[in-house]
Protein backbone atom coordinates (compact mmCIF):
# COMPACT_ATOMS: atom_id res chain seq x y z
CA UNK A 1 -32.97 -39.57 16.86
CA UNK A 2 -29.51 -38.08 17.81
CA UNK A 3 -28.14 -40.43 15.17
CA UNK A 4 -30.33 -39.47 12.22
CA UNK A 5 -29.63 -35.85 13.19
CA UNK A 6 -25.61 -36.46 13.07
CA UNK A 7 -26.16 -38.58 10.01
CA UNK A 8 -27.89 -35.92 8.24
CA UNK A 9 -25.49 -33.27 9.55
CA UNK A 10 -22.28 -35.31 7.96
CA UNK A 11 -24.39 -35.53 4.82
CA UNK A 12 -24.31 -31.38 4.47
CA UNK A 13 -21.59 -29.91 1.81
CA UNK A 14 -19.70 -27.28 4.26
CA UNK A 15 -16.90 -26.55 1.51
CA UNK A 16 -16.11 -23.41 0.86
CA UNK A 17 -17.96 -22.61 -2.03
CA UNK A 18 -21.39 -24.90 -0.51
CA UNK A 19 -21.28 -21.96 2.07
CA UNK A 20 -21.33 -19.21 -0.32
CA UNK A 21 -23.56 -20.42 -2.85
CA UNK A 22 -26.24 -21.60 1.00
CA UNK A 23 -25.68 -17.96 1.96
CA UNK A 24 -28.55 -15.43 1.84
CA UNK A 25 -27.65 -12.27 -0.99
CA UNK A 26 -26.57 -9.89 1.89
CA UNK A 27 -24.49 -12.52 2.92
CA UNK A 28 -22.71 -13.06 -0.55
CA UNK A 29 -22.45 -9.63 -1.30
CA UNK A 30 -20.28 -8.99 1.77
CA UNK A 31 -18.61 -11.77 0.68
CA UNK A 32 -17.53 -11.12 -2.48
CA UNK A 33 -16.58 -7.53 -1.21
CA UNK A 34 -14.08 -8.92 1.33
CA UNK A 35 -12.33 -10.84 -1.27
CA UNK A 36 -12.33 -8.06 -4.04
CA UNK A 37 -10.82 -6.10 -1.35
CA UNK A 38 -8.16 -8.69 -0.56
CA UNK A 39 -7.31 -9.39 -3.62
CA UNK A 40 -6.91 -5.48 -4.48
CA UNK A 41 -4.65 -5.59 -1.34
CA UNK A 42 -2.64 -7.79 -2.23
CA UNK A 43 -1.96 -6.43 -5.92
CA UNK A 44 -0.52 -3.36 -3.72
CA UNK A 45 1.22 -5.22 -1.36
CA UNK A 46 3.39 -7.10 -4.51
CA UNK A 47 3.67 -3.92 -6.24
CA UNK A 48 5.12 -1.93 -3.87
CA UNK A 49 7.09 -4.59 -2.56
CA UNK A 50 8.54 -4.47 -6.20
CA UNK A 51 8.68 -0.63 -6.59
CA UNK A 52 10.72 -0.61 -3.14
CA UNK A 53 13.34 -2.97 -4.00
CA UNK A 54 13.79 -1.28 -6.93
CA UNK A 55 14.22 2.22 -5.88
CA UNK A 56 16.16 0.86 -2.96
CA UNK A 57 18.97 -0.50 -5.57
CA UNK A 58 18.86 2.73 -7.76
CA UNK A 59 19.33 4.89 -4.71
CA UNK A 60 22.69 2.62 -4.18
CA UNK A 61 23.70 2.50 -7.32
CA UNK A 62 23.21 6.03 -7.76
CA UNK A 63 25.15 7.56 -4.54
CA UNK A 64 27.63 5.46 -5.28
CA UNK A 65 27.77 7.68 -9.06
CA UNK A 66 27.40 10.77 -7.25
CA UNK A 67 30.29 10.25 -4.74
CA UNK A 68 32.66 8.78 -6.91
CA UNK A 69 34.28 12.39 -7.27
CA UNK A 70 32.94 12.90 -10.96
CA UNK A 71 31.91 16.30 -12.07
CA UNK A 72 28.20 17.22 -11.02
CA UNK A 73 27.54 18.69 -14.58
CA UNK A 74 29.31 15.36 -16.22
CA UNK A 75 26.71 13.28 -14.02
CA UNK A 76 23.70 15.38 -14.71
CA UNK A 77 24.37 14.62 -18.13
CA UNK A 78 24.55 11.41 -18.08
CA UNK A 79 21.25 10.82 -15.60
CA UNK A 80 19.53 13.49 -18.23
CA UNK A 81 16.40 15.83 -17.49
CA UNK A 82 14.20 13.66 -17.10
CA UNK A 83 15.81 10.04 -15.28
CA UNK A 84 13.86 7.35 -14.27
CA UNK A 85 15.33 6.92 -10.82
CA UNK A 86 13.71 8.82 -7.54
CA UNK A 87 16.84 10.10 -6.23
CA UNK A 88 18.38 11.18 -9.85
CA UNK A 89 14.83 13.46 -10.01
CA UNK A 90 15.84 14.89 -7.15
CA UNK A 91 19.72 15.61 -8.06
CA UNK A 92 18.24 16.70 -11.61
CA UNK A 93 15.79 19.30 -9.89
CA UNK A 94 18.46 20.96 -7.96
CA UNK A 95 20.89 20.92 -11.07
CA UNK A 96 18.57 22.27 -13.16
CA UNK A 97 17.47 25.22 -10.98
CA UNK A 98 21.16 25.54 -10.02
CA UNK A 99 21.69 26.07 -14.42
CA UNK A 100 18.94 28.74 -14.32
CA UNK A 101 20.48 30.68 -11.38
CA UNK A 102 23.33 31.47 -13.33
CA UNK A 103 23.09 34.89 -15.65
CA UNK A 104 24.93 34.93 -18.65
CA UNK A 105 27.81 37.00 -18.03
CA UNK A 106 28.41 33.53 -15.69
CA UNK A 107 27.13 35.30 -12.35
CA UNK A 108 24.49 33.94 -9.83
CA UNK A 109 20.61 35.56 -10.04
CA UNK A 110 20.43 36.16 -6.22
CA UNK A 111 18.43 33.94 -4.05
CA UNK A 112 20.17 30.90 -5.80
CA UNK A 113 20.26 28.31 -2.86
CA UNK A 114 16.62 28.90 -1.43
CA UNK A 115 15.34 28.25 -4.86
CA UNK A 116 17.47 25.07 -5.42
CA UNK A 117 16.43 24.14 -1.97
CA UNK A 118 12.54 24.37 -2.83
CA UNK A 119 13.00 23.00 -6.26
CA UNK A 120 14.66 19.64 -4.21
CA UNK A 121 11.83 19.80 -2.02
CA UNK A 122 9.07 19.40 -4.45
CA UNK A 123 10.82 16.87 -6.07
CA UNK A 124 11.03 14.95 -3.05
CA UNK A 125 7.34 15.63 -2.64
CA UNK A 126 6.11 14.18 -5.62
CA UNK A 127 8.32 10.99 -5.06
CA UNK A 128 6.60 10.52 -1.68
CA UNK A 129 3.42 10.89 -2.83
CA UNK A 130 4.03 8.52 -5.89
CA UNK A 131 6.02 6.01 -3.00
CA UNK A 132 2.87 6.12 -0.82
CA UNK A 133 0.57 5.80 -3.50
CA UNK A 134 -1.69 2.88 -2.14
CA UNK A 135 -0.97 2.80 1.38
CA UNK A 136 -4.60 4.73 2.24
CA UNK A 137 -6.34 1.65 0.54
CA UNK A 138 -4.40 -0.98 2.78
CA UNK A 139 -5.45 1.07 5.89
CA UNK A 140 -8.74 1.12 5.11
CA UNK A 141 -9.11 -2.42 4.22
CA UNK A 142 -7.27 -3.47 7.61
CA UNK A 143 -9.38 -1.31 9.84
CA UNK A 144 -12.97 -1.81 7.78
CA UNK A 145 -12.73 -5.37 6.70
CA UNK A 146 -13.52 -6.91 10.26
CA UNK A 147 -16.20 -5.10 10.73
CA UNK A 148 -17.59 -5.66 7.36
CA UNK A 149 -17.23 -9.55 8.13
CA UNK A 150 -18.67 -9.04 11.24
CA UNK A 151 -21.97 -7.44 9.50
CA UNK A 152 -22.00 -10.81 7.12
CA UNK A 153 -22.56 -12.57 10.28
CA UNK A 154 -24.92 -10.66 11.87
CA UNK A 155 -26.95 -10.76 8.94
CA UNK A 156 -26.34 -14.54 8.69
CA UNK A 157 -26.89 -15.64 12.26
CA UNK A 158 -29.91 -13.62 12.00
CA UNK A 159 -31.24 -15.28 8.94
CA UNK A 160 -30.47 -18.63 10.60
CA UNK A 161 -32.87 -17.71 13.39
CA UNK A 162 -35.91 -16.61 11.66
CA UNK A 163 -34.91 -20.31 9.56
CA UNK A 164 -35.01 -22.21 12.56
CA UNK A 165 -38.30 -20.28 14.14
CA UNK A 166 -40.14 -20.92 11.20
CA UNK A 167 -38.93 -24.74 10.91
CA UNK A 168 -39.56 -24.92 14.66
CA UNK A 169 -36.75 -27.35 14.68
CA UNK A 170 -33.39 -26.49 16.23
CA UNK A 171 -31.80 -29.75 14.99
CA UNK A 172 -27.99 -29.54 14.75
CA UNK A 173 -28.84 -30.16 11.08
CA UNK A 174 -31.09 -26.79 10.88
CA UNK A 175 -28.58 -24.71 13.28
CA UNK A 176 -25.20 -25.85 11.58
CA UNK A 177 -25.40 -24.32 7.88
CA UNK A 178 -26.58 -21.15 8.70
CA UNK A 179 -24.01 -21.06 11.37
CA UNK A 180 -21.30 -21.73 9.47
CA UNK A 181 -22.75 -19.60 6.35
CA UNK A 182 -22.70 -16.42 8.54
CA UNK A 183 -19.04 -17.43 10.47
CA UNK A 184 -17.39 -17.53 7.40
CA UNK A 185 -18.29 -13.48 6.53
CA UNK A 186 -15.75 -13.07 9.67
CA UNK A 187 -13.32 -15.36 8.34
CA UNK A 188 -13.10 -13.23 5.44
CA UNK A 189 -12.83 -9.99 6.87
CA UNK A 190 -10.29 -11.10 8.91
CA UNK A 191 -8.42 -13.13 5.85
CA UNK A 192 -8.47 -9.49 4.37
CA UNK A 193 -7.31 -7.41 7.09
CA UNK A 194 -4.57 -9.24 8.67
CA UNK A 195 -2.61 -8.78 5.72
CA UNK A 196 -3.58 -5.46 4.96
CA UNK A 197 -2.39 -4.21 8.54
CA UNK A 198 0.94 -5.80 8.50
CA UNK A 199 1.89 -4.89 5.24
CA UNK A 200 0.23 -1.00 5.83
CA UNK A 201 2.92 -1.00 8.26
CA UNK A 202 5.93 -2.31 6.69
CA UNK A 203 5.08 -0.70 3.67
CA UNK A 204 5.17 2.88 5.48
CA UNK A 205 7.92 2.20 7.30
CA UNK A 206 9.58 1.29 3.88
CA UNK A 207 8.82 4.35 2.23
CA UNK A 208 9.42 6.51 4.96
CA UNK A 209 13.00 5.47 4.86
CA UNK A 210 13.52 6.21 1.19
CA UNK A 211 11.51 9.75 1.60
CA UNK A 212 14.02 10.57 4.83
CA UNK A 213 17.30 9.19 2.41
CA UNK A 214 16.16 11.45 -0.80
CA UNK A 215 15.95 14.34 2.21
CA UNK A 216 19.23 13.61 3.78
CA UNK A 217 20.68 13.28 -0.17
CA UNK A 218 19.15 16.63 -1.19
CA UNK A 219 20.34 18.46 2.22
CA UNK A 220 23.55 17.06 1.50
CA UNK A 221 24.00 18.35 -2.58
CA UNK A 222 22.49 21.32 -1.05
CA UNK A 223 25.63 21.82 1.06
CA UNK A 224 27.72 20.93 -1.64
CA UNK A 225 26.13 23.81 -3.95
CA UNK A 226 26.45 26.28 -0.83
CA UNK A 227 29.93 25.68 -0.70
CA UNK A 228 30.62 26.28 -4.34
CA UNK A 229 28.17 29.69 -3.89
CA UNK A 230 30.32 31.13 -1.28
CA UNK A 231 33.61 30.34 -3.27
């Protein structure tokens, strides 16, 4: 008898996609939601991967331009209104505001450096939130995923009971599919998570470092401006 039931139990297709297609529709719905959400995880995690290495080599490129002892107003013509780099955005915002401060007789509208200031500011904003764009999905992913799994199987393991109550039969044969059906809702959840929650925290720690450079940049062409204000 234990032979036939281990016979019959090799016979079973426990591949990947035998499970899925075996699994209840609960089952398979949670399923395809856990890899829907990895795969949407991992389009952020290569993007901003991408996005970060490339602002990280502007931002060099560009301090080296902006202490190389050229003119402010020669560089700000050169990077434009409207660059395509994070940091030039911000050096354009202050430049700009620092052009409107100035009357036409060539005097300074008071208030000059707080406005420059705030103008930098909400430059730097909108970078952050562009930089961080993304992040709230990874997070939610790592710290929902598992549970989500963890619901598959529940509803699996559950299934796999009433099977086996009504069969009346708890032959390894019976017990295994439904088993491994509802095991591999976890498996996914955590496939989707583990990911997400590593790269949630690189990725932040990335782009606070770029946000805290385009502050220390702007605090220090603020200074530079202040200087030229009280001259």
């Amino acid at each position: 008898m234990e032979t036939e039931t281990l016979a019959l139990a090799q016979e079973i297709d426990f591949s990947m996609w035998a499970l899925f297609a075996r699994a209840t529709l609960t089952v398979k719905l949670v399923m395809l939601a856990l890899v829907i959400a990895s795969i949407w995880s991992w389009s952020i995690i290569v993007q901003k991967l991408i996005a970060y290495r490339a602002a990280r080599r502007q931002a060099e490129r560009f301090d080296a331009a902006f202490w190389s002892g050229e003119p402010l107003d020669e560089l700000f013509e050169q990077t434009g209104m409207e660059p395509s780099g994070r940091d030039e955005r911000v050096f354009a915002a202050g430049m700009m505001e620092w052009r409107r401060s100035h009357r036409d007789d060539g005097g300074l509208i008071a208030g000059a450096q707080a406005r420059i200031d705030r103008s930098m500011d909400v430059a730097i904003q909108k970078e952050a939130e562009d930089l961080q764009k993304g992040l709230p999905v990874l997070a939610t992913v790592g710290s929902t995923a598992p549970f989500v799994g963890l619901f598959g199987t529940v509803w699996g393991i559950m299934h796999a009971f009433i099977e086996i109550a009504q069969q009346q039969n708890t032959n390894l044969a019976v017990v295994a599919p439904g088993i491994a059906e509802a095991l591999l809702a976890t498996g996914l959840g955590l496939l989707a998570a583990i990911p997400a929650v590593i790269f949630y925290n690189k990725l932040s720690a990335d782009s606070d470092r770029l946000i805290s450079g385009y502050e220390a940049f702007a605090d220090e062409f603020s200074t530079i401006l202040s200087r030229q204000l009280d001259s």
